[in-house]
PDB file of N, CA and C in Angstrom:
ATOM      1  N   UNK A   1      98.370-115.131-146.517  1.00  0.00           N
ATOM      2  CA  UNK A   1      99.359-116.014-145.913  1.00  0.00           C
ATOM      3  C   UNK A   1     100.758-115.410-146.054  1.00  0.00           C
ATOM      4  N   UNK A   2     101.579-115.830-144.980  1.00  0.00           N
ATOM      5  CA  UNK A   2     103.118-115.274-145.384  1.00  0.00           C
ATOM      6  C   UNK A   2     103.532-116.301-146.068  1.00  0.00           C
ATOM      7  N   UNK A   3     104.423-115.821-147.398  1.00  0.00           N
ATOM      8  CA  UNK A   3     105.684-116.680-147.947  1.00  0.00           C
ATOM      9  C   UNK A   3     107.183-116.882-147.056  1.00  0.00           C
ATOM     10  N   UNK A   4     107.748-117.700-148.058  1.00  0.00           N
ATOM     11  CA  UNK A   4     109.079-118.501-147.131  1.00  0.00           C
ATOM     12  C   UNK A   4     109.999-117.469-147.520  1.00  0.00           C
ATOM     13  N   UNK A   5     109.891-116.468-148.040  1.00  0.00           N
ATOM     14  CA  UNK A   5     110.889-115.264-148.289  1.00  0.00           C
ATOM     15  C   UNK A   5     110.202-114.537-147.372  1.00  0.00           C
ATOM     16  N   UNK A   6     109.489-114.003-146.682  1.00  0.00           N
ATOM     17  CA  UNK A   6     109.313-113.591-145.724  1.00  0.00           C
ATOM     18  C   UNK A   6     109.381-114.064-144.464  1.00  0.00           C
ATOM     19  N   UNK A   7     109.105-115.145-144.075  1.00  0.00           N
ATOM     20  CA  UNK A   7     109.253-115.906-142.688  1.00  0.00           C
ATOM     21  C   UNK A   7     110.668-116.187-142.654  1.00  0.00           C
ATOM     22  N   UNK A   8     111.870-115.857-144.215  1.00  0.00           N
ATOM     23  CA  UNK A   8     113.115-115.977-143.618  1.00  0.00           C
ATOM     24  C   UNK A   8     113.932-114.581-143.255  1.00  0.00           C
ATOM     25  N   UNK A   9     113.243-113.427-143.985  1.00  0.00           N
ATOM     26  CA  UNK A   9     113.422-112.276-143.615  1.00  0.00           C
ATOM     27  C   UNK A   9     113.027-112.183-141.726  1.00  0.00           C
ATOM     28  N   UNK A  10     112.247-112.285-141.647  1.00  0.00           N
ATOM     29  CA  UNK A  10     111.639-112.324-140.026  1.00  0.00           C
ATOM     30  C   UNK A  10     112.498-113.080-139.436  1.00  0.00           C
ATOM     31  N   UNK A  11     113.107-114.393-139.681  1.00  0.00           N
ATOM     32  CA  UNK A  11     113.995-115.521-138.498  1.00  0.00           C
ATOM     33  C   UNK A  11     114.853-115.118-138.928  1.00  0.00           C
ATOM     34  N   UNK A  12     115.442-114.204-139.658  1.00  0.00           N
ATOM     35  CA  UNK A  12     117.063-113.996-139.496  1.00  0.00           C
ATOM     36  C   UNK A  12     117.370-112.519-138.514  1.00  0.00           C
ATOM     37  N   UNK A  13     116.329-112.036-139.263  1.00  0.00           N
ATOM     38  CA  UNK A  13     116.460-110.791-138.576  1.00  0.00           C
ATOM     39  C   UNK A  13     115.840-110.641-137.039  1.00  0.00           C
ATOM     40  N   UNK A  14     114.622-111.512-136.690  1.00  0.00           N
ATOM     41  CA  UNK A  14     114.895-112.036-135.363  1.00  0.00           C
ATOM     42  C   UNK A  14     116.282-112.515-134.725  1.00  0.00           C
ATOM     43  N   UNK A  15     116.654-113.293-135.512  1.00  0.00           N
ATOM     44  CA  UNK A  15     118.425-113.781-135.109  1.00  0.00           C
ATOM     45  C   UNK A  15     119.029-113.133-134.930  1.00  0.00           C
ATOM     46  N   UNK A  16     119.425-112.219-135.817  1.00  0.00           N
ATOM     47  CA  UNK A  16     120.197-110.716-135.906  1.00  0.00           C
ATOM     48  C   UNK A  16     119.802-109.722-134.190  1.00  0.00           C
ATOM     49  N   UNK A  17     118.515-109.771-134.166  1.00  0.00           N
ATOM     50  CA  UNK A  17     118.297-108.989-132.987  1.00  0.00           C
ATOM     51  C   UNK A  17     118.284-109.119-131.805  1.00  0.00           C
ATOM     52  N   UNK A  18     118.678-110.689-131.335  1.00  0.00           N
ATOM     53  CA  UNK A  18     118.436-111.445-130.511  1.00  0.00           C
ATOM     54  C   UNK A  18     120.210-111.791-130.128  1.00  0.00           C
ATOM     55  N   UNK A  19     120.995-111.275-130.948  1.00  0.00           N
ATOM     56  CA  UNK A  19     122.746-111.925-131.181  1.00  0.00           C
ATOM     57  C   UNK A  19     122.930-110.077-130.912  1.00  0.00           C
ATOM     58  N   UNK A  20     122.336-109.311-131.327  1.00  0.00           N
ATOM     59  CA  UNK A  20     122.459-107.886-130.870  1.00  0.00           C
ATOM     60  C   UNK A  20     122.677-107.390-129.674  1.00  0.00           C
ATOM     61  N   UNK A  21     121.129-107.640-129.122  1.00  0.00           N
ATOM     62  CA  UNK A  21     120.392-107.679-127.567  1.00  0.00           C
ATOM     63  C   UNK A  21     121.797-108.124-126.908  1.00  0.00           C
ATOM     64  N   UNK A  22     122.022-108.845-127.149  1.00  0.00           N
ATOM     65  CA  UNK A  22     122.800-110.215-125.597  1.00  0.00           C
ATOM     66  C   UNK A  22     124.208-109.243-126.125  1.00  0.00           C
ATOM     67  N   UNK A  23     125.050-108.968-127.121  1.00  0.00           N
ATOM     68  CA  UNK A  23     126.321-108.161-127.592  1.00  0.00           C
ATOM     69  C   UNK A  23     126.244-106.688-126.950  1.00  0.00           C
ATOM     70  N   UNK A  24     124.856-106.377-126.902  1.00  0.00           N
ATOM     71  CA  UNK A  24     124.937-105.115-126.139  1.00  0.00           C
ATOM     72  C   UNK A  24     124.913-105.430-124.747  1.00  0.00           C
ATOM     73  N   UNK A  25     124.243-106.563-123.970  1.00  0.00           N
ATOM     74  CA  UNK A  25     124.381-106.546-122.609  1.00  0.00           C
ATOM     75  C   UNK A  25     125.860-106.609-122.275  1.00  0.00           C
ATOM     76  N   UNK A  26     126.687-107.438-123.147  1.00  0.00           N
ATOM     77  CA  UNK A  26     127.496-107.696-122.647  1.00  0.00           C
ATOM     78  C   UNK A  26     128.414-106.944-122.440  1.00  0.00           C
ATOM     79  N   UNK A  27     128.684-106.103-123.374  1.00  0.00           N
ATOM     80  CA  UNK A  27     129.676-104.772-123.554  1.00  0.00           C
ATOM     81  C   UNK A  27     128.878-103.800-122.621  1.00  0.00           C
ATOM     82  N   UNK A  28     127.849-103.616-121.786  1.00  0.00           N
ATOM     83  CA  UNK A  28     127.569-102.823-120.836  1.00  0.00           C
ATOM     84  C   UNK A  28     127.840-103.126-119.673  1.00  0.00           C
ATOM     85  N   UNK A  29     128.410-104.766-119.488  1.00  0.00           N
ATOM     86  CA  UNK A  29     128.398-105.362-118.687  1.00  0.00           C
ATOM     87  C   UNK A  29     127.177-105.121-117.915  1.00  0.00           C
ATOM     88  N   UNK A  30     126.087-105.312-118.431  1.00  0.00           N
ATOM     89  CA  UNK A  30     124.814-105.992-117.594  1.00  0.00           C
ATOM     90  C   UNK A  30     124.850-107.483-116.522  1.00  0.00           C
ATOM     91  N   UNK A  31     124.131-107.642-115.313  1.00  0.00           N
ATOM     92  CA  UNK A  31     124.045-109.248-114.985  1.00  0.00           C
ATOM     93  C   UNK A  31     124.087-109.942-115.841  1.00  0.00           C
ATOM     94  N   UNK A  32     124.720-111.338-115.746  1.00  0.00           N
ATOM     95  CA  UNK A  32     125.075-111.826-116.667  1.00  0.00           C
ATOM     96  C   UNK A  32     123.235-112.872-117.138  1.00  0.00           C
ATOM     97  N   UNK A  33     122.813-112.967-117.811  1.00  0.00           N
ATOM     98  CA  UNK A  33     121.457-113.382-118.645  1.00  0.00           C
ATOM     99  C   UNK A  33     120.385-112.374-118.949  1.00  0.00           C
ATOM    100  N   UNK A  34     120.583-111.085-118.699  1.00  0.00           N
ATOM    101  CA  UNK A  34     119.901-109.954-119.206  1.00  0.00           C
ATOM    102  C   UNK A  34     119.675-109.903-120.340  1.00  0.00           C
ATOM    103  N   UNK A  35     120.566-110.170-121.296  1.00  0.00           N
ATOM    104  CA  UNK A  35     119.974-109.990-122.634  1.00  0.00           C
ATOM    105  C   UNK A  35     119.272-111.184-123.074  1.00  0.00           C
ATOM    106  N   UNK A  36     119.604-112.527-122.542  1.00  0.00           N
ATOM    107  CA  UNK A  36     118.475-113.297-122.700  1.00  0.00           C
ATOM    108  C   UNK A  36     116.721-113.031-122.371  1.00  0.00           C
ATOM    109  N   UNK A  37     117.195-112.582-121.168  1.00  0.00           N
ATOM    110  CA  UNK A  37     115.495-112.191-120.768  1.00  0.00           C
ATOM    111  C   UNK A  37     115.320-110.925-121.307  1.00  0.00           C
ATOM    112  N   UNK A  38     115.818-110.083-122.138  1.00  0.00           N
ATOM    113  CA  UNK A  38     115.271-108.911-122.432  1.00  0.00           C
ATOM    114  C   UNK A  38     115.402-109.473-124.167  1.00  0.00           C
ATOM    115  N   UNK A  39     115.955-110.347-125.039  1.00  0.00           N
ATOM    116  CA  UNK A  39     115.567-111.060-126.324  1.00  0.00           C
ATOM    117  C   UNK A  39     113.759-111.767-126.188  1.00  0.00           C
ATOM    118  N   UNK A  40     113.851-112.425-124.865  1.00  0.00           N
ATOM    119  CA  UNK A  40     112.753-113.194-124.672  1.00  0.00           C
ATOM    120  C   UNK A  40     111.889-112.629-124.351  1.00  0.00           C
ATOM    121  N   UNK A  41     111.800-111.151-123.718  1.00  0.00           N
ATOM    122  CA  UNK A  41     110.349-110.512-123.720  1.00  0.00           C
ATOM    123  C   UNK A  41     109.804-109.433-124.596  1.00  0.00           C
ATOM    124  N   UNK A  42     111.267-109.394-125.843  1.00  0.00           N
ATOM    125  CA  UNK A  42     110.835-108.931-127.062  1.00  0.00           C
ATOM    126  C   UNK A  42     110.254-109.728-127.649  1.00  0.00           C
ATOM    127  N   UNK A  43     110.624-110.784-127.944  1.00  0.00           N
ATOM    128  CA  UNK A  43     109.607-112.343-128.841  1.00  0.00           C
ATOM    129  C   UNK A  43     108.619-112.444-128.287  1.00  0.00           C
ATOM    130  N   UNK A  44     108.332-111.994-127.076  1.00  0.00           N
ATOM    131  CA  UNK A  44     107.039-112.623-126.669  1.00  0.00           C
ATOM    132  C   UNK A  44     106.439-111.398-126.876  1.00  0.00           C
ATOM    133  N   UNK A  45     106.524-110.214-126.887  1.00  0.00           N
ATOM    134  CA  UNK A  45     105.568-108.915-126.760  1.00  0.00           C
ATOM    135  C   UNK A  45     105.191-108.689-128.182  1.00  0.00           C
ATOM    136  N   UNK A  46     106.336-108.616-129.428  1.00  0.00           N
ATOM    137  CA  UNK A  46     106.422-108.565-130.638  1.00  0.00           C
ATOM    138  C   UNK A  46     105.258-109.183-131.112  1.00  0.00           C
ATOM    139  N   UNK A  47     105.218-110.390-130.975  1.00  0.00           N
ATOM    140  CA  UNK A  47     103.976-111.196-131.774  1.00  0.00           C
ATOM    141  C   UNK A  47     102.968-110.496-131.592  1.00  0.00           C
ATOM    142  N   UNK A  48     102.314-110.663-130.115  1.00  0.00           N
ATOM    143  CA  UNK A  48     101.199-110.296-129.560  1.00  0.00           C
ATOM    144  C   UNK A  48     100.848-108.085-130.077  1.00  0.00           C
ATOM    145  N   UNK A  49     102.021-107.510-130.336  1.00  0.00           N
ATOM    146  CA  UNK A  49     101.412-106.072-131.038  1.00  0.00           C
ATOM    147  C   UNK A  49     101.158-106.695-132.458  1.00  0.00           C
ATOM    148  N   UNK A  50     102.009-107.139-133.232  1.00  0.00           N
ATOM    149  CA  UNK A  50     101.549-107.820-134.724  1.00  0.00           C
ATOM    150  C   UNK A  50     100.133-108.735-134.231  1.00  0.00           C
ATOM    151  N   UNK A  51     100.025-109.166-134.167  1.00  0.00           N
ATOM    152  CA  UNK A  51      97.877-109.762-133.776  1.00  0.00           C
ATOM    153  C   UNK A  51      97.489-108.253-133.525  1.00  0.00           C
ATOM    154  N   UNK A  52      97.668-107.575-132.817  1.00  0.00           N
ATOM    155  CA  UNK A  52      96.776-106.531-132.307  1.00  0.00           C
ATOM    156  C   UNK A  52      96.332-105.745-133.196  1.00  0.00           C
ATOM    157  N   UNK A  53      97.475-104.951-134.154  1.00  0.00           N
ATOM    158  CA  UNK A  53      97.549-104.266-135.215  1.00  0.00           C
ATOM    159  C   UNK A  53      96.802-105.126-136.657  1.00  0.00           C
ATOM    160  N   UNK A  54      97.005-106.309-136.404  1.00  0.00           N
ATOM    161  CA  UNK A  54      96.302-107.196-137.771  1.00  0.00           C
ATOM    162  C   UNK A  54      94.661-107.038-137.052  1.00  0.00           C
ATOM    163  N   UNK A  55      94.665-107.361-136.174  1.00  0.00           N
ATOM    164  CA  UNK A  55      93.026-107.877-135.983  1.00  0.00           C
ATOM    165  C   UNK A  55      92.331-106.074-135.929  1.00  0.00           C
ATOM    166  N   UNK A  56      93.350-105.134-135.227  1.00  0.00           N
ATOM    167  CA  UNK A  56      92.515-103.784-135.758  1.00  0.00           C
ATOM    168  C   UNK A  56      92.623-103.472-137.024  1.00  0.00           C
ATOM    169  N   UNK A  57      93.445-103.538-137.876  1.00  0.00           N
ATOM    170  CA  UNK A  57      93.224-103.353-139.547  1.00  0.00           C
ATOM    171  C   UNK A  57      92.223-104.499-140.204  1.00  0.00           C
ATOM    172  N   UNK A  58      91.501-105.439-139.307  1.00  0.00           N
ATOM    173  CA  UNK A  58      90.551-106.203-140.110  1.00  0.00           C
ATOM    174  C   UNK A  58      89.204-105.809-139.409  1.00  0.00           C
ATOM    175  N   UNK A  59      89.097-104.826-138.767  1.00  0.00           N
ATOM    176  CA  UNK A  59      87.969-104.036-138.019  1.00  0.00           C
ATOM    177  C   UNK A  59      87.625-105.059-136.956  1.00  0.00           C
ATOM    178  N   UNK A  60      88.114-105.432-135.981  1.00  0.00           N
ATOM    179  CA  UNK A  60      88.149-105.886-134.491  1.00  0.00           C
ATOM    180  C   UNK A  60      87.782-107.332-134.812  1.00  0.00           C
ATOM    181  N   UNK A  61      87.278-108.122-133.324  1.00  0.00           N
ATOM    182  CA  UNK A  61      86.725-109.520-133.388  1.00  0.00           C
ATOM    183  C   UNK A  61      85.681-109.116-131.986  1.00  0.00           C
ATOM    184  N   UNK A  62      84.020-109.237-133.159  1.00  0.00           N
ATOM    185  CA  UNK A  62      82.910-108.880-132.068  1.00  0.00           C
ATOM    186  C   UNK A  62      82.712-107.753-131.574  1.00  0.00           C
ATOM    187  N   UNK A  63      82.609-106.674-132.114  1.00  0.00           N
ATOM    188  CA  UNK A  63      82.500-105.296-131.951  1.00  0.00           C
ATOM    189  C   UNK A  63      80.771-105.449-131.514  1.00  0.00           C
ATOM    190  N   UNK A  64      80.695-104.466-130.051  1.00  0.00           N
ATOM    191  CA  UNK A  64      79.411-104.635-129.544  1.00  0.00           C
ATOM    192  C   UNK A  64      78.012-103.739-130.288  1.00  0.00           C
ATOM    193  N   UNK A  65      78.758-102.615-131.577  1.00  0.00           N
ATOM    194  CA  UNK A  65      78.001-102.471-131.948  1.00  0.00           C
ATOM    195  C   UNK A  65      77.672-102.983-133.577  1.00  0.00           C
ATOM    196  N   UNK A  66      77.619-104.111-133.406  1.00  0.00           N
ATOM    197  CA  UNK A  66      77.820-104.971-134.335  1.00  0.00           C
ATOM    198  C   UNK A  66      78.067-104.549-136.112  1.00  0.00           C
ATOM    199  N   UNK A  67      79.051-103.512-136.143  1.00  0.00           N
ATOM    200  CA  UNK A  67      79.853-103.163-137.100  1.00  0.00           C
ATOM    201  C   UNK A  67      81.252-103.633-136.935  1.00  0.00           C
ATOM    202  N   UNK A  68      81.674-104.474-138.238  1.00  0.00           N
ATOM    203  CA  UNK A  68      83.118-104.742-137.802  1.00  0.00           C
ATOM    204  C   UNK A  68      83.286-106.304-138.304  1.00  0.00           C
ATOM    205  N   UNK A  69      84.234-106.716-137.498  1.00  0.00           N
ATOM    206  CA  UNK A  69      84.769-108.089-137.871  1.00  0.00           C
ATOM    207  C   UNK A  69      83.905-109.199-137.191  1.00  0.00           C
ATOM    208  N   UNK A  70      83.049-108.829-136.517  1.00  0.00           N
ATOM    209  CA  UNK A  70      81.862-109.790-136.600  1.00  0.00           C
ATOM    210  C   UNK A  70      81.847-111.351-135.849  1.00  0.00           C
ATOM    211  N   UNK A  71      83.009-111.486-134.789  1.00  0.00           N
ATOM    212  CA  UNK A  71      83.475-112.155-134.320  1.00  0.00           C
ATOM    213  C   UNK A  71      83.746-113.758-135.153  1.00  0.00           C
ATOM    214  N   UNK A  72      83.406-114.376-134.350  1.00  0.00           N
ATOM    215  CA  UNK A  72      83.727-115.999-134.376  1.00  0.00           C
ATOM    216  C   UNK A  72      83.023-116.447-135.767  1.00  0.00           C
ATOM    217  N   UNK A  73      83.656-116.885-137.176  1.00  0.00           N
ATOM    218  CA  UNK A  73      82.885-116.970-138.068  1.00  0.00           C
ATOM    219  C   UNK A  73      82.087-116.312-139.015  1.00  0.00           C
ATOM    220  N   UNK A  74      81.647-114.428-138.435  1.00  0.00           N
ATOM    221  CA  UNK A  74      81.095-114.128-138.662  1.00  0.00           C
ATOM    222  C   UNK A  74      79.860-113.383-137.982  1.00  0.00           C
ATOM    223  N   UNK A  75      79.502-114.386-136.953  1.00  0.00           N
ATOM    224  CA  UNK A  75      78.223-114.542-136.537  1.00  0.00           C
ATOM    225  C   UNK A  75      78.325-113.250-134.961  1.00  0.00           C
ATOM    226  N   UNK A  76      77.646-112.824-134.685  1.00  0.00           N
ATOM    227  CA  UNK A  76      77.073-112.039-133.344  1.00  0.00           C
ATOM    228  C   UNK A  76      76.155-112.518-132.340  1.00  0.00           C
ATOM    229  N   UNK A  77      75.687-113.772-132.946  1.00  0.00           N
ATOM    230  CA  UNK A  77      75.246-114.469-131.836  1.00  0.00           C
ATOM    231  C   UNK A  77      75.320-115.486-130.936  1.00  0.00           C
ATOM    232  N   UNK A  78      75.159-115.844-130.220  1.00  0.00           N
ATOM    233  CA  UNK A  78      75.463-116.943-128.872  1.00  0.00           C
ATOM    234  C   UNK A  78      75.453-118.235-130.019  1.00  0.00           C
ATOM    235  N   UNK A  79      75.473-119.456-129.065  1.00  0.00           N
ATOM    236  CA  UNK A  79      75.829-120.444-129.615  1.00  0.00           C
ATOM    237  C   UNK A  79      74.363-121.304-129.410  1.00  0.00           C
ATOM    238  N   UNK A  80      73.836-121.731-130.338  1.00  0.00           N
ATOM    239  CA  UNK A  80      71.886-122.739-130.459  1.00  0.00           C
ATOM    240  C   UNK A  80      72.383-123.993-129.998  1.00  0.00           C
ATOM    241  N   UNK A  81      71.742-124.653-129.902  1.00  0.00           N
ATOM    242  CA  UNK A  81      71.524-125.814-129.462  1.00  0.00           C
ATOM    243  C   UNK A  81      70.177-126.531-130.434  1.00  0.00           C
ATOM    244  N   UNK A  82      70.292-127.770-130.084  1.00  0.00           N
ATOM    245  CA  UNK A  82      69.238-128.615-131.234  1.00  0.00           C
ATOM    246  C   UNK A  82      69.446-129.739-129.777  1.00  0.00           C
ATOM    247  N   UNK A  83      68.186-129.784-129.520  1.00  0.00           N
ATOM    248  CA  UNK A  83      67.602-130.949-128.576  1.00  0.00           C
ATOM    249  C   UNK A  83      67.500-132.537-129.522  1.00  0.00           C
ATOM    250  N   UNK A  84      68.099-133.816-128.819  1.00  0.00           N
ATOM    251  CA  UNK A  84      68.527-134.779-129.504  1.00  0.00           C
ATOM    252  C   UNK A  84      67.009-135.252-129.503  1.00  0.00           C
ATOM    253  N   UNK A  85      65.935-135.252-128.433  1.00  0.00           N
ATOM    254  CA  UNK A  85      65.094-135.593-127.858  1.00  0.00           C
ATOM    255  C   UNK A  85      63.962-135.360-129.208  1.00  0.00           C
ATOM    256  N   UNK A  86      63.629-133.828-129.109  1.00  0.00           N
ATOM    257  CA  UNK A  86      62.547-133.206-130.404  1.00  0.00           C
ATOM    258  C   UNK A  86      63.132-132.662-131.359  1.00  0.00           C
ATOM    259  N   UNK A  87      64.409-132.439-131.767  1.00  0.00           N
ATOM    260  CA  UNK A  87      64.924-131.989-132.824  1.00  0.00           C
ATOM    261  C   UNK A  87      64.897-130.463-132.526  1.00  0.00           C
ATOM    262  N   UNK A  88      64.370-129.327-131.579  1.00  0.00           N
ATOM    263  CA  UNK A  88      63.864-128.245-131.612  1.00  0.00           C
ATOM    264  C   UNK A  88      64.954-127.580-131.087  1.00  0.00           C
ATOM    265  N   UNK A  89      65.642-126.649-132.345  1.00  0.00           N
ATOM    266  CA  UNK A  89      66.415-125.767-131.706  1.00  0.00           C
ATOM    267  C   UNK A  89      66.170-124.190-130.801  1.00  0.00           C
ATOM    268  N   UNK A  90      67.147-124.283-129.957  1.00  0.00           N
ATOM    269  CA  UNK A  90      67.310-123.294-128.738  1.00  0.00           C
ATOM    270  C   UNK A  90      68.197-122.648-128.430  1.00  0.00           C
ATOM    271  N   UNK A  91      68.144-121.870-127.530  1.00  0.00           N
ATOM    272  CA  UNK A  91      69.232-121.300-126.721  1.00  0.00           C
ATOM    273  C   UNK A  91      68.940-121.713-125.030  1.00  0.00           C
ATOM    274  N   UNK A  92      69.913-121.712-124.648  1.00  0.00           N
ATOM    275  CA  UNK A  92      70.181-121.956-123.212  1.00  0.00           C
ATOM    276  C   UNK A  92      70.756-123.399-122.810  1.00  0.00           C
ATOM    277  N   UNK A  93      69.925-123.735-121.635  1.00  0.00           N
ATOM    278  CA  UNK A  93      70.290-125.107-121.128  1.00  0.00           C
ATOM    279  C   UNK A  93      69.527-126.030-121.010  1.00  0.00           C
ATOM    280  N   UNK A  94      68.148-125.351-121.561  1.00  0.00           N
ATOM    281  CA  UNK A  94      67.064-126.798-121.079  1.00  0.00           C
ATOM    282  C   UNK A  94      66.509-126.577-122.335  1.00  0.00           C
ATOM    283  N   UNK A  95      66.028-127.168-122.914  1.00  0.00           N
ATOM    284  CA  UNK A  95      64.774-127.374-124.040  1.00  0.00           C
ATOM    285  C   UNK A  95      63.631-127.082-123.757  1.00  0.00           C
ATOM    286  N   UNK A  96      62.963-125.667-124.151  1.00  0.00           N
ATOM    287  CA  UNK A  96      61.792-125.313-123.505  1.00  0.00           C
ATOM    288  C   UNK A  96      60.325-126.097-123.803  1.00  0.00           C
ATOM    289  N   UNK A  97      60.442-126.818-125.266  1.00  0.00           N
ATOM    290  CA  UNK A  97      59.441-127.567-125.702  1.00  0.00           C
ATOM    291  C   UNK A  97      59.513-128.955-125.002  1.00  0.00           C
ATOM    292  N   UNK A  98      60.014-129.641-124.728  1.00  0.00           N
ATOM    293  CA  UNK A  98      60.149-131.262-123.952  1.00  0.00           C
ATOM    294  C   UNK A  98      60.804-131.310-122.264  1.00  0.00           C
ATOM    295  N   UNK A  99      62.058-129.992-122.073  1.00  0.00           N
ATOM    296  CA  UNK A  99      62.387-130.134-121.124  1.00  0.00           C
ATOM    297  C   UNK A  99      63.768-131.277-120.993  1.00  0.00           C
ATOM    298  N   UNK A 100      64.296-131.245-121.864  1.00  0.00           N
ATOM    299  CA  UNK A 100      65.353-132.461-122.031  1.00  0.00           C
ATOM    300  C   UNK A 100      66.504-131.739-122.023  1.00  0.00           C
ATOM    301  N   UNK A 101      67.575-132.276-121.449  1.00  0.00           N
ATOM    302  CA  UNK A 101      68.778-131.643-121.053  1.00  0.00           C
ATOM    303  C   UNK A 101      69.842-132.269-122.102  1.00  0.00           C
ATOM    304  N   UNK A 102      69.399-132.982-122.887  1.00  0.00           N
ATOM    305  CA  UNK A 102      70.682-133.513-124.292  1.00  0.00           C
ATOM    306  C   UNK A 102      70.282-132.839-125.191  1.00  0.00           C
ATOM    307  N   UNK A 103      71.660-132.603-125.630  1.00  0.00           N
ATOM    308  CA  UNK A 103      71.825-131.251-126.474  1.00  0.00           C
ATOM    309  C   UNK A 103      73.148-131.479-127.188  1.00  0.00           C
ATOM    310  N   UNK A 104      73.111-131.270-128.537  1.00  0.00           N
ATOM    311  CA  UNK A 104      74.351-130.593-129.674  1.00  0.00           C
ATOM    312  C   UNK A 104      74.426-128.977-129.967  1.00  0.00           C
ATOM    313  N   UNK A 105      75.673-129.026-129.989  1.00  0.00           N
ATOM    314  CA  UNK A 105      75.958-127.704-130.106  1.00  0.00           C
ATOM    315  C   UNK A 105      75.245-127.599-132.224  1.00  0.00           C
ATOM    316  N   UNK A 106      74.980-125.872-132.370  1.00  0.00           N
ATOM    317  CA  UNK A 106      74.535-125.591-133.622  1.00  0.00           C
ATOM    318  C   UNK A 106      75.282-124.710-134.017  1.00  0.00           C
ATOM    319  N   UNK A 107      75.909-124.281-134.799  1.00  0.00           N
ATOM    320  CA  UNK A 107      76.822-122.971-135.220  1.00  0.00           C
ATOM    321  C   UNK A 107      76.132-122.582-136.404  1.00  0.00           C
TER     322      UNK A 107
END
């Protein structure tokens, strides 16, 4: 988990870079909201490489040759089902033992 000494290191210095951005448009005289939209598609790109880089240093999510981070939970396989009807768990959409279409999900 992150601590609150870190998430304030990150929002200031987000702040800092974001009061930067827009100080440099302006002294270049850029259109005037450029550095807004160029603050705002650093925040938005930033996060999304931090996930990328975390989820490849935890060896992927669902690697097809099932080495790795092992997707959802753990697990590599589809999602069972348990028929309300016979109790008989499955995969798919119908219950091959009764033929009954009510169904709970099984994880």
């Amino acid at each position: 988990m992150i601590n609150y000494k870190t998430y304030l290191v990150f929002l200031f210095g987000s702040l800092a870079f974001s009061i930067g951005i827009q100080l440099l448009a302006s002294y270049l005289n850029w259109p005037p909201f450029s550095g807004v939209a160029i603050a705002l598609a650093v925040f938005i790109i930033f996060p999304l490489v931090l996930r990328n880089r975390s989820i490849k240093r935890m060896g992927g999510m669902g690697s097809d040759a099932g080495v790795g981070g092992g997707g959802f939970f753990g697990q590599n396989q589809g999602v069972r089902y348990i028929c309300l009807a016979c109790n008989n768990r499955y995969k798919g959409g119908m219950c091959p033992r009764c033929g009954s279409k009510m169904k709970r999900a099984d994880f």
